[in-house]
N, C-alpha and C. Protein backbone atom coordinates (compact mmCIF):
# COMPACT_ATOMS: atom_id res chain seq x y z
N UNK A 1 13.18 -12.50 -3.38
CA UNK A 1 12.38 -13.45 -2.62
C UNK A 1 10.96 -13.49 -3.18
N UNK A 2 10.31 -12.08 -4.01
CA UNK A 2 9.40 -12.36 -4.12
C UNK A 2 8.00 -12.75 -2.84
N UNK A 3 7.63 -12.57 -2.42
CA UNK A 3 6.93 -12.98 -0.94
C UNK A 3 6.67 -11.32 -0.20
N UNK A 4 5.49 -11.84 0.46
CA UNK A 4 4.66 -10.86 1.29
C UNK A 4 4.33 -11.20 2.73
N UNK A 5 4.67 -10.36 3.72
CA UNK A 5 4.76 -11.05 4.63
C UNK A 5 4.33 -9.96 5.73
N UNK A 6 3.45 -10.82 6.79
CA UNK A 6 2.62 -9.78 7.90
C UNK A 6 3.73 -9.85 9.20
N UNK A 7 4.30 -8.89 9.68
CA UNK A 7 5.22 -9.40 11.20
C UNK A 7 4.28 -8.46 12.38
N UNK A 8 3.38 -9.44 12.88
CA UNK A 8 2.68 -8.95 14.44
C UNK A 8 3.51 -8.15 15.17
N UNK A 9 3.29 -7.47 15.74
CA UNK A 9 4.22 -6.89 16.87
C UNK A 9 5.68 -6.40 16.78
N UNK A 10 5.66 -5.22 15.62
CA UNK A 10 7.37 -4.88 15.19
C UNK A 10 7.76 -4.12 16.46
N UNK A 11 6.96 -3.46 17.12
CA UNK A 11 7.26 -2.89 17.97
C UNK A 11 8.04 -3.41 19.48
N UNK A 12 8.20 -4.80 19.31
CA UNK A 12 9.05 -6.06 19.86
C UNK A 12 10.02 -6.15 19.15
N UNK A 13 11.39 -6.43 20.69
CA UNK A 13 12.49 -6.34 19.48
C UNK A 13 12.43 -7.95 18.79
N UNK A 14 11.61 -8.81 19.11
CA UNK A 14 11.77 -10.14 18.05
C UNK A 14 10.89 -9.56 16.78
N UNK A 15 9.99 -9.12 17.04
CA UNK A 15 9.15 -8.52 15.94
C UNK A 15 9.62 -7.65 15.07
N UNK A 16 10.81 -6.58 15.71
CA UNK A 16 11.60 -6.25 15.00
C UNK A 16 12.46 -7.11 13.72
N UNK A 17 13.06 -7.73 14.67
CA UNK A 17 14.09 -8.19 14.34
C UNK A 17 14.12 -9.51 13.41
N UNK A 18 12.40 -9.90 13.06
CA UNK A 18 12.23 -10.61 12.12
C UNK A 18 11.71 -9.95 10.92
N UNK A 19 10.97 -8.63 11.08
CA UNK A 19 10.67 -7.62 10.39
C UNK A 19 11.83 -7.37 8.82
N UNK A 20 12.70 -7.36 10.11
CA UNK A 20 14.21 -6.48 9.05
C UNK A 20 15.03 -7.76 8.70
N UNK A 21 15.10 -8.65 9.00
CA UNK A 21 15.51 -10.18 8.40
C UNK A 21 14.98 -10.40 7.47
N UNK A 22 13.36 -10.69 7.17
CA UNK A 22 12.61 -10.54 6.30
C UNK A 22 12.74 -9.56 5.14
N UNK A 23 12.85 -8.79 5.33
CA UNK A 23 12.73 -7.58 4.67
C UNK A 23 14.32 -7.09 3.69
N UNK A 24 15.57 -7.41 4.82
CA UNK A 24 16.82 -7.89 4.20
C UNK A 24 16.61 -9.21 3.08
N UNK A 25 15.79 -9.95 3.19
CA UNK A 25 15.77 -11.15 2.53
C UNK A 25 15.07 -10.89 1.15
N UNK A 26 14.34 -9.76 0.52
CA UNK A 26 13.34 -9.18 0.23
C UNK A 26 12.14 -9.48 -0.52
N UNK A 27 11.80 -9.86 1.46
CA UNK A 27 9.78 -10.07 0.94
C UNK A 27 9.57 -8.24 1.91
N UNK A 28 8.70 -8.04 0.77
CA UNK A 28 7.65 -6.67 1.24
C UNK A 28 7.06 -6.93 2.70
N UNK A 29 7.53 -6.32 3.40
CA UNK A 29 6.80 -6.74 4.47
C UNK A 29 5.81 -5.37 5.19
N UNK A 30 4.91 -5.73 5.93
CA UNK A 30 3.85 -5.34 6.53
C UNK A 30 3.91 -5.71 8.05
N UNK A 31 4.03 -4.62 8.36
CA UNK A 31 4.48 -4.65 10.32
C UNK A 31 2.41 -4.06 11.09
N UNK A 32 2.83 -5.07 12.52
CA UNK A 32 1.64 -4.56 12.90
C UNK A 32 2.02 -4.21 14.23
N UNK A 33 1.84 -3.50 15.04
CA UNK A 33 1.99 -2.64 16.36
C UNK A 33 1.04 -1.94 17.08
N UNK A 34 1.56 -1.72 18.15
CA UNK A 34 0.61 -1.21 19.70
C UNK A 34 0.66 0.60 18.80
N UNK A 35 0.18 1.28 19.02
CA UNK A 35 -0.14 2.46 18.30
C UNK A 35 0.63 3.42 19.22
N UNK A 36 1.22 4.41 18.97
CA UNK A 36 2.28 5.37 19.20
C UNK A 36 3.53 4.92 19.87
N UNK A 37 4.14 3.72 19.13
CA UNK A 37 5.52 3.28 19.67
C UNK A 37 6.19 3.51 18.00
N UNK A 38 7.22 4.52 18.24
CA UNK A 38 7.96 4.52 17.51
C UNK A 38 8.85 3.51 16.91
N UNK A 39 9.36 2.31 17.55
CA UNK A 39 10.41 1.58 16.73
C UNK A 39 9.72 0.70 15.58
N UNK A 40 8.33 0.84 15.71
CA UNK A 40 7.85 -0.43 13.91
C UNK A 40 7.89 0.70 13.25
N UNK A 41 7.77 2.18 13.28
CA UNK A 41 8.24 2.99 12.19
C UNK A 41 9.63 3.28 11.78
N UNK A 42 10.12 2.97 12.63
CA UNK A 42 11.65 3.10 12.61
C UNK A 42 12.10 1.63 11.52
N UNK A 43 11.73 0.45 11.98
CA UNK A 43 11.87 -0.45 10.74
C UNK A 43 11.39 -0.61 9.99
N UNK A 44 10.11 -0.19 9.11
CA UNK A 44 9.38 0.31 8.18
C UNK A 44 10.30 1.14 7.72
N UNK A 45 11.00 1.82 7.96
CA UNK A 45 11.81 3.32 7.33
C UNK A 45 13.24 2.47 6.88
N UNK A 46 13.44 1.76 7.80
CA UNK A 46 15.01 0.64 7.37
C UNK A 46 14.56 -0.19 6.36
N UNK A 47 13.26 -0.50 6.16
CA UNK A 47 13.12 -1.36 5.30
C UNK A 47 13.25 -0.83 4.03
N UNK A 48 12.30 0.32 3.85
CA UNK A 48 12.31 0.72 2.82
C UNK A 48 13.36 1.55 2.50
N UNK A 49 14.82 1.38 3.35
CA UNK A 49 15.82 1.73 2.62
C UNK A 49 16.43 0.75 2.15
N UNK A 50 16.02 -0.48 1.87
CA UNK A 50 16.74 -1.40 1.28
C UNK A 50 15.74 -1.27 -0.37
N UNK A 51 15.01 -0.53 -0.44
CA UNK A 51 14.16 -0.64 -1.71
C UNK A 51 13.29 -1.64 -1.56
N UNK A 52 12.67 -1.96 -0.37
CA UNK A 52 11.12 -3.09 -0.40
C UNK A 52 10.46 -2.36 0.30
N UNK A 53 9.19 -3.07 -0.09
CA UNK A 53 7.67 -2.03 0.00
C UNK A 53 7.85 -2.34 1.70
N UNK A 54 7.51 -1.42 2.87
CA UNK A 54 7.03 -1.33 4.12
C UNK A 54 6.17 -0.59 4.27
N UNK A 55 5.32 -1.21 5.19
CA UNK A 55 4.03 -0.43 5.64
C UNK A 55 3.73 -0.55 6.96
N UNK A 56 3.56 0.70 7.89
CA UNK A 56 2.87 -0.04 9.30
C UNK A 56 1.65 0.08 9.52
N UNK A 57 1.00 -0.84 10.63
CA UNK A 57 -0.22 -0.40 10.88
C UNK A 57 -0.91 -0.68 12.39
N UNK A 58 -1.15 0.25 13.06
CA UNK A 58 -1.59 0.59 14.48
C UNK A 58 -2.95 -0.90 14.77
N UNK A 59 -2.77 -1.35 16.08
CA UNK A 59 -3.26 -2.40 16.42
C UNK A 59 -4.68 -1.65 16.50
N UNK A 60 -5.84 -1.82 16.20
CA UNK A 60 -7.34 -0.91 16.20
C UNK A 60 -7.78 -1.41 17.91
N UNK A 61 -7.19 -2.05 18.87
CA UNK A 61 -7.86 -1.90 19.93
C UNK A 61 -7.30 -3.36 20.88
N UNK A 62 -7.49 -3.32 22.03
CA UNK A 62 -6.82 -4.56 23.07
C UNK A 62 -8.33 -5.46 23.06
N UNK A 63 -7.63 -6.47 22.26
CA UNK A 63 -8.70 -7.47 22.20
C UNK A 63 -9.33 -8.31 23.67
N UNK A 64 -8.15 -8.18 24.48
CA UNK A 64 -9.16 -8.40 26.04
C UNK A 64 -9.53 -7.47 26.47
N UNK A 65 -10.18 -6.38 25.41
CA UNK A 65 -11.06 -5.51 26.12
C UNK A 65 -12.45 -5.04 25.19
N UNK A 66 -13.46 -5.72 25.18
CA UNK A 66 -14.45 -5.78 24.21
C UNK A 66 -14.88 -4.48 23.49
N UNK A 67 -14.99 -3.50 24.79
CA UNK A 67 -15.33 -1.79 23.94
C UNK A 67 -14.28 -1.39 22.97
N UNK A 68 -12.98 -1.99 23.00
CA UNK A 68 -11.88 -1.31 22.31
C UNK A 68 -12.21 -1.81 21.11
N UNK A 69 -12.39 -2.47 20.51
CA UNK A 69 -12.54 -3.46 19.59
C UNK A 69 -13.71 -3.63 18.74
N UNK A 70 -14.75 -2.85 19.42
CA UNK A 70 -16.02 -2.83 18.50
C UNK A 70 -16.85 -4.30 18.46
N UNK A 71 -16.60 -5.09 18.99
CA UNK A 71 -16.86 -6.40 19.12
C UNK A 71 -17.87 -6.54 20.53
């Protein structure tokens, strides 16, 4: 496939489940998630058993909440 691709919210099973579609299809994908929910590491780990690059990365703060966020 060639392609790079961001999936918001793996930690949703649609977020999942476009994650690993994607990723079956193989664009490298890059998962983003609520921070200590195990299942976007869990498809990050499926992904990269198909041999494509996965990476996760923890949401930095709840944007309807201004202190979280640094903003």
């Amino acid at each position: 496939m060639g392609r790079e691709t961001l999936v918001k919210r793996a930690d949703s099973a649609i977020g999942n489940a476009t994650a690993l579609i994607l990723g079956r299809a193989g664009a490298d994908v890059a998962v983003n998630h609520v921070p200590g929910q195990d299942l976007a590491g869990r498809v990050v780990r499926e992904i990269a058993g198909f041999g494509i690059l996965a990476l996760a990365q923890a949401h930095a703060g709840d944007a309807s909440q201004e202190d979280t966020t640094g903003g």
